[in-house]
Every structure is written in C-alpha cells, then in structure tokens.
N, C-alpha and C. Protein backbone atom coordinates (compact mmCIF):
# COMPACT_ATOMS: atom_id res chain seq x y z
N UNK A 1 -14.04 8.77 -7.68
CA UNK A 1 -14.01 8.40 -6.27
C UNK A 1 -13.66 6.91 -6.14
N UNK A 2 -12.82 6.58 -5.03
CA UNK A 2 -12.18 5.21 -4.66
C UNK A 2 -13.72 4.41 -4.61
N UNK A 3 -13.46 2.78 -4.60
CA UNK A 3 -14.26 2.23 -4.08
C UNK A 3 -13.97 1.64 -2.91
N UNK A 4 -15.37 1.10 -1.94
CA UNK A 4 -14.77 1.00 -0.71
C UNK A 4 -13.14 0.17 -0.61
N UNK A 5 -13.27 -0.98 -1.13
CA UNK A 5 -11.97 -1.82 -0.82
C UNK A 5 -10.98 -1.35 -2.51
N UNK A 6 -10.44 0.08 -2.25
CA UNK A 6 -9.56 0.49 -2.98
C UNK A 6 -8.21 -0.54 -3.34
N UNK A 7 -7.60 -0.62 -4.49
CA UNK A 7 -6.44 -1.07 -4.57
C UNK A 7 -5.33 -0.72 -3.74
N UNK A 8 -5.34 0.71 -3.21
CA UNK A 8 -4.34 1.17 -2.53
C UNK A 8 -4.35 1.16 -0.83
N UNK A 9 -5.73 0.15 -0.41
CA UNK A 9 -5.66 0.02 0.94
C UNK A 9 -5.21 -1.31 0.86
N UNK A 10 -5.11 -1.60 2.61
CA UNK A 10 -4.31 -2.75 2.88
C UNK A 10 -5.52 -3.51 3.61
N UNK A 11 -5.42 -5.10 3.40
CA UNK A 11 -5.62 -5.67 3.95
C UNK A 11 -5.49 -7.27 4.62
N UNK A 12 -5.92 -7.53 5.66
CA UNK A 12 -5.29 -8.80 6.69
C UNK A 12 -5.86 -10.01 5.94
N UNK A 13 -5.06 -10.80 5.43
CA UNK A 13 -5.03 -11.74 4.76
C UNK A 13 -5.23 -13.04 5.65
N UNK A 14 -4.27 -13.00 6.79
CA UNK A 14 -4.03 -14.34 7.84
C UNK A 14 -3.79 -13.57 9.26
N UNK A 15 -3.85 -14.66 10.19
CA UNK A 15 -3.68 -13.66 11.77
C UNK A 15 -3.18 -15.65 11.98
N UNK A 16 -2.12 -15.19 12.79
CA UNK A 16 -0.98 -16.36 13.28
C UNK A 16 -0.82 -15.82 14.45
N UNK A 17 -1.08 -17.14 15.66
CA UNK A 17 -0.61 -17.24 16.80
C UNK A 17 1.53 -17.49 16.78
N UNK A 18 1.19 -18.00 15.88
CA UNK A 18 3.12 -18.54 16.15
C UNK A 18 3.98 -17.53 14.62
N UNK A 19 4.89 -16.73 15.89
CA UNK A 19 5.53 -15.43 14.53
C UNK A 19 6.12 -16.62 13.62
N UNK A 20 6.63 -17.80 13.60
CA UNK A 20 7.52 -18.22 12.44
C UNK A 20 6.52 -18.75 11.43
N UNK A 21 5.51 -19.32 12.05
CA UNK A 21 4.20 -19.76 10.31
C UNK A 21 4.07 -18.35 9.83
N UNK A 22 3.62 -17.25 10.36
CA UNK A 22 3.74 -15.92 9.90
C UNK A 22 4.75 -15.51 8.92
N UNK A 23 5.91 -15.98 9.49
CA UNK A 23 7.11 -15.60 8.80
C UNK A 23 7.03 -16.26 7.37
N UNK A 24 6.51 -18.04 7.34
CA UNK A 24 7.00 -18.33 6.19
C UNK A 24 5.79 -18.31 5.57
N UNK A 25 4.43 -17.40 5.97
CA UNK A 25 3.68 -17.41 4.62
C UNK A 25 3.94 -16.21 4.30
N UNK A 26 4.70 -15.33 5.31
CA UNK A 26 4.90 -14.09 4.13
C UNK A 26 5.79 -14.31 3.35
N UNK A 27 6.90 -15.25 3.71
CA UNK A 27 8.11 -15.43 2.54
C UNK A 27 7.08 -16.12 1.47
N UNK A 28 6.18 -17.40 1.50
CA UNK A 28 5.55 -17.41 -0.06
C UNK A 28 4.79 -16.43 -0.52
N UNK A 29 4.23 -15.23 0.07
CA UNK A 29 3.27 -14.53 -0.66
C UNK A 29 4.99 -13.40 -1.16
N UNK A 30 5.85 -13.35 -0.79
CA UNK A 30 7.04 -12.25 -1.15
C UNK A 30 7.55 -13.38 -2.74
N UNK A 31 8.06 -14.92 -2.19
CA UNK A 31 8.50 -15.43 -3.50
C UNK A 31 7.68 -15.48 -5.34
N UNK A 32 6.03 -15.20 -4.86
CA UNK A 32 5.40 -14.84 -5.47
C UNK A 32 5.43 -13.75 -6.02
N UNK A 33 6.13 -12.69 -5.69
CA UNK A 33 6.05 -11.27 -5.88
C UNK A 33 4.95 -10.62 -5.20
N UNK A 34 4.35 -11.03 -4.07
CA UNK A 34 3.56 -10.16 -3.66
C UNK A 34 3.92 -9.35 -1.97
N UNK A 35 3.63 -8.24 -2.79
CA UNK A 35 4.63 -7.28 -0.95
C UNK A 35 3.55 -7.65 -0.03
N UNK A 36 4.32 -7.90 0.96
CA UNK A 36 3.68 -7.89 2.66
C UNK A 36 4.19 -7.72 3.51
N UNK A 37 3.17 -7.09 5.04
CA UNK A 37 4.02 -6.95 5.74
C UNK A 37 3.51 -7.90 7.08
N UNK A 38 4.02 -8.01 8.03
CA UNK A 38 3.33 -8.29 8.89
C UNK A 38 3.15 -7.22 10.09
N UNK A 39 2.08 -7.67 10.85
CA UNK A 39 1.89 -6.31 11.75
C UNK A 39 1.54 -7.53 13.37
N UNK A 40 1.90 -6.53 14.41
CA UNK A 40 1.97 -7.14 15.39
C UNK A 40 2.71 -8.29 15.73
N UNK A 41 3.60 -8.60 14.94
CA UNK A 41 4.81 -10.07 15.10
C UNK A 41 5.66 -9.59 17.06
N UNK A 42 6.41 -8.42 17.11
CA UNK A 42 6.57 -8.45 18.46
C UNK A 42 5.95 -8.14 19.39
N UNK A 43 4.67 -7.68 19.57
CA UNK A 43 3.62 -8.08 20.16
C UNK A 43 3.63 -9.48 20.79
N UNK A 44 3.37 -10.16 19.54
CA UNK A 44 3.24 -11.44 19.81
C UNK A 44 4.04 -12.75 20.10
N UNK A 45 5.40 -11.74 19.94
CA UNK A 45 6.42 -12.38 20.71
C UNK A 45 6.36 -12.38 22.13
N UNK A 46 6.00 -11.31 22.72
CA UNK A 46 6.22 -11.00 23.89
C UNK A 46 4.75 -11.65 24.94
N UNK A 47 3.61 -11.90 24.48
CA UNK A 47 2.64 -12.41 24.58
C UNK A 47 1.79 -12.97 23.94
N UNK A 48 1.99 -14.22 23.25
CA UNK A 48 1.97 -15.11 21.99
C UNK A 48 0.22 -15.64 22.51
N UNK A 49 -0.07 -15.56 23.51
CA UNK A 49 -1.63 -16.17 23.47
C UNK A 49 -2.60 -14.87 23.28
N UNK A 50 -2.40 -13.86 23.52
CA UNK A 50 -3.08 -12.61 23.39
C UNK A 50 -3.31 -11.62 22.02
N UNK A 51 -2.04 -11.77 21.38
CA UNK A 51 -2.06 -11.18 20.22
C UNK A 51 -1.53 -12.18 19.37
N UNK A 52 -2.40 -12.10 18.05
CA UNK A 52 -2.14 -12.61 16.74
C UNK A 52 -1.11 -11.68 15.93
N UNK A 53 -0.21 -11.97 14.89
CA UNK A 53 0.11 -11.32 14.18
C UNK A 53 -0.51 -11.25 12.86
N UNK A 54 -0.71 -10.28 12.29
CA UNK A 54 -1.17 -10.30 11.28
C UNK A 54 -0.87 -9.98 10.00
N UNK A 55 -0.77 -11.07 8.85
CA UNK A 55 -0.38 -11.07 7.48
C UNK A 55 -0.95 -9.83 6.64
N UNK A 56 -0.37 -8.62 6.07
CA UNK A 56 -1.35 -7.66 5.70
C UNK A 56 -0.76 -7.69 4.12
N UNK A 57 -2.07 -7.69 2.70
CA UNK A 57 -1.43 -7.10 1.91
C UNK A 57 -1.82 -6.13 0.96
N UNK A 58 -1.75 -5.46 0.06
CA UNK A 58 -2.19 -4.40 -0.71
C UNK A 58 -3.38 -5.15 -0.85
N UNK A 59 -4.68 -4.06 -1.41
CA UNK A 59 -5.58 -4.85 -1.00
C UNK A 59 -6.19 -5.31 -3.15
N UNK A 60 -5.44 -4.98 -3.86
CA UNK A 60 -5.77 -5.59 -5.08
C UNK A 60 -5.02 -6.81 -5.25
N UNK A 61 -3.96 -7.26 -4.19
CA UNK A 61 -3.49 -8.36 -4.49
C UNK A 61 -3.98 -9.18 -3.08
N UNK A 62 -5.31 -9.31 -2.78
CA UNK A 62 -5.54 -9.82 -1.81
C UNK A 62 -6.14 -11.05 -2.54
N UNK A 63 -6.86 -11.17 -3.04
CA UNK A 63 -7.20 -12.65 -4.37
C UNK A 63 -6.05 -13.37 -4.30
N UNK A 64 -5.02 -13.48 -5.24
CA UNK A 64 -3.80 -13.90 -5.38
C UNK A 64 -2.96 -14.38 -3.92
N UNK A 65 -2.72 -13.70 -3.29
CA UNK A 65 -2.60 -13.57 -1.59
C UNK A 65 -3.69 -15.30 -1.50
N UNK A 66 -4.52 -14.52 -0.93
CA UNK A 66 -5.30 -16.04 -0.19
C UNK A 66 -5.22 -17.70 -0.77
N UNK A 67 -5.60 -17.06 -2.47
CA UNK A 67 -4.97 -18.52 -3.21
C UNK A 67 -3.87 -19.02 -3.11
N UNK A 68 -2.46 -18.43 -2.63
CA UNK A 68 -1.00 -18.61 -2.39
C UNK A 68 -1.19 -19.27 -1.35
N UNK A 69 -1.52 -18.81 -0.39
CA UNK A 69 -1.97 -19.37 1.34
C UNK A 69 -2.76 -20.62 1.49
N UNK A 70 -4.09 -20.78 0.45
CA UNK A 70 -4.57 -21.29 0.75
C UNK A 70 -4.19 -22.98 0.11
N UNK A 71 -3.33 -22.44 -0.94
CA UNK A 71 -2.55 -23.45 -1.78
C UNK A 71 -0.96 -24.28 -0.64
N UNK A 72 -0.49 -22.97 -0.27
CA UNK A 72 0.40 -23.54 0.83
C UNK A 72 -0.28 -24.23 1.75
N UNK A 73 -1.53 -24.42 2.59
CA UNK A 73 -2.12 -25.08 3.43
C UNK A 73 -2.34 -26.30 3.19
N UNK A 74 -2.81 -26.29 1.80
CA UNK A 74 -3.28 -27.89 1.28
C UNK A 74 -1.81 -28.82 1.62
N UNK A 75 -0.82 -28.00 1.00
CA UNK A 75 0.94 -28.64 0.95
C UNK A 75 1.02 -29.19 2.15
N UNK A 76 0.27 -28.82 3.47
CA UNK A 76 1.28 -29.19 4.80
C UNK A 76 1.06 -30.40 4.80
N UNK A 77 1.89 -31.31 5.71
CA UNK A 77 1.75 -32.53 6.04
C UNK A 77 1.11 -32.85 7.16
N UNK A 78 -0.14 -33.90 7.13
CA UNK A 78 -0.69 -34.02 8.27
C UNK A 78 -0.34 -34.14 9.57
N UNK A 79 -0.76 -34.07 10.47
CA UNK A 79 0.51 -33.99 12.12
C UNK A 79 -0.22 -35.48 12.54
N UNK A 80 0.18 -36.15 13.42
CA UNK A 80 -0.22 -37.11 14.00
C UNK A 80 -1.45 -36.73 14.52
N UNK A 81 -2.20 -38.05 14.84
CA UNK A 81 -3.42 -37.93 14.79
C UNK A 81 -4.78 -37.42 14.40
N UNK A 82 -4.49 -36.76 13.21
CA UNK A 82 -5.16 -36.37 11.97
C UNK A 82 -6.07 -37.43 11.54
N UNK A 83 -5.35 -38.43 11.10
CA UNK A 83 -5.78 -39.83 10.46
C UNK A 83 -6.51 -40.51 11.80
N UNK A 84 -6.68 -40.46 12.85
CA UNK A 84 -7.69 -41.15 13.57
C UNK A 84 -8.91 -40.48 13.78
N UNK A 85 -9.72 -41.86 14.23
CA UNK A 85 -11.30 -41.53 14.20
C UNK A 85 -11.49 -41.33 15.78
C-alpha cells in the first residue's frame, strides 16, 4: 500500500501572483530536470489578484524542487529599499 505522500502524487511547490516569476521558476526546476507543471496560470491572467498560480511537482521530487527555488530566491537582487531602516 502507497504511503500518504506517494511518489506518484503531485504536489504545489510555489503559488505566484505574477504568471512570468511562475514561468521562470518552472523553467529552473525543468533546467534541472525536474517536470512541472503549472496550474491556474490563465486564471490568473485574467484576474491576477484573486488567483495564484500554482507551481506543481511529482511529489518525490518535491525536496529537490524547493531547494532549486529556494536557492533561486537567495540569487535575486535586492529591489530598492530593502537596504533601509
């Protein structure tokens, strides 16, 4: 018998207000080799404050997944006013 969080289910890794950050963390979790899809992207085109889209991936490569993401996050560059008190 499966366990609850089976290898062969899916699950939501990230939920993005804006479809293009969506877009390019699924392109790093894809350049990695890891499949994803996103779910709700035109949704959230069409009403971008209401629905999130959401990053989904197999759920044994969900480890790997978050460390990719969470490694791309550290990368960004601070936006203005970050650095003030």
């Amino acid at each position: 018998m499966d366990s609850p969080q089976s290898s062969s289910e899916f699950v939501t890794v990230a939920k993005f207000l804006d479809p293009a950050e969506a877009q390019m963390a699924a392109g790093a979790l894809e350049s990695e080799g890891i499949e994803c899809f996103l779910q709700g992207e035109n949704a959230n085109t069409i009403v971008p404050m209401v629905f999130r889209t959401k990053l989904v991936v197999n759920g044994s490569d969900e480890a790997a997944a978050r460390e990719i993401l969470d490694a791309a996050e550290a990368m960004e560059p601070a936006t203005e006013g970050d650095d003030e008190a």
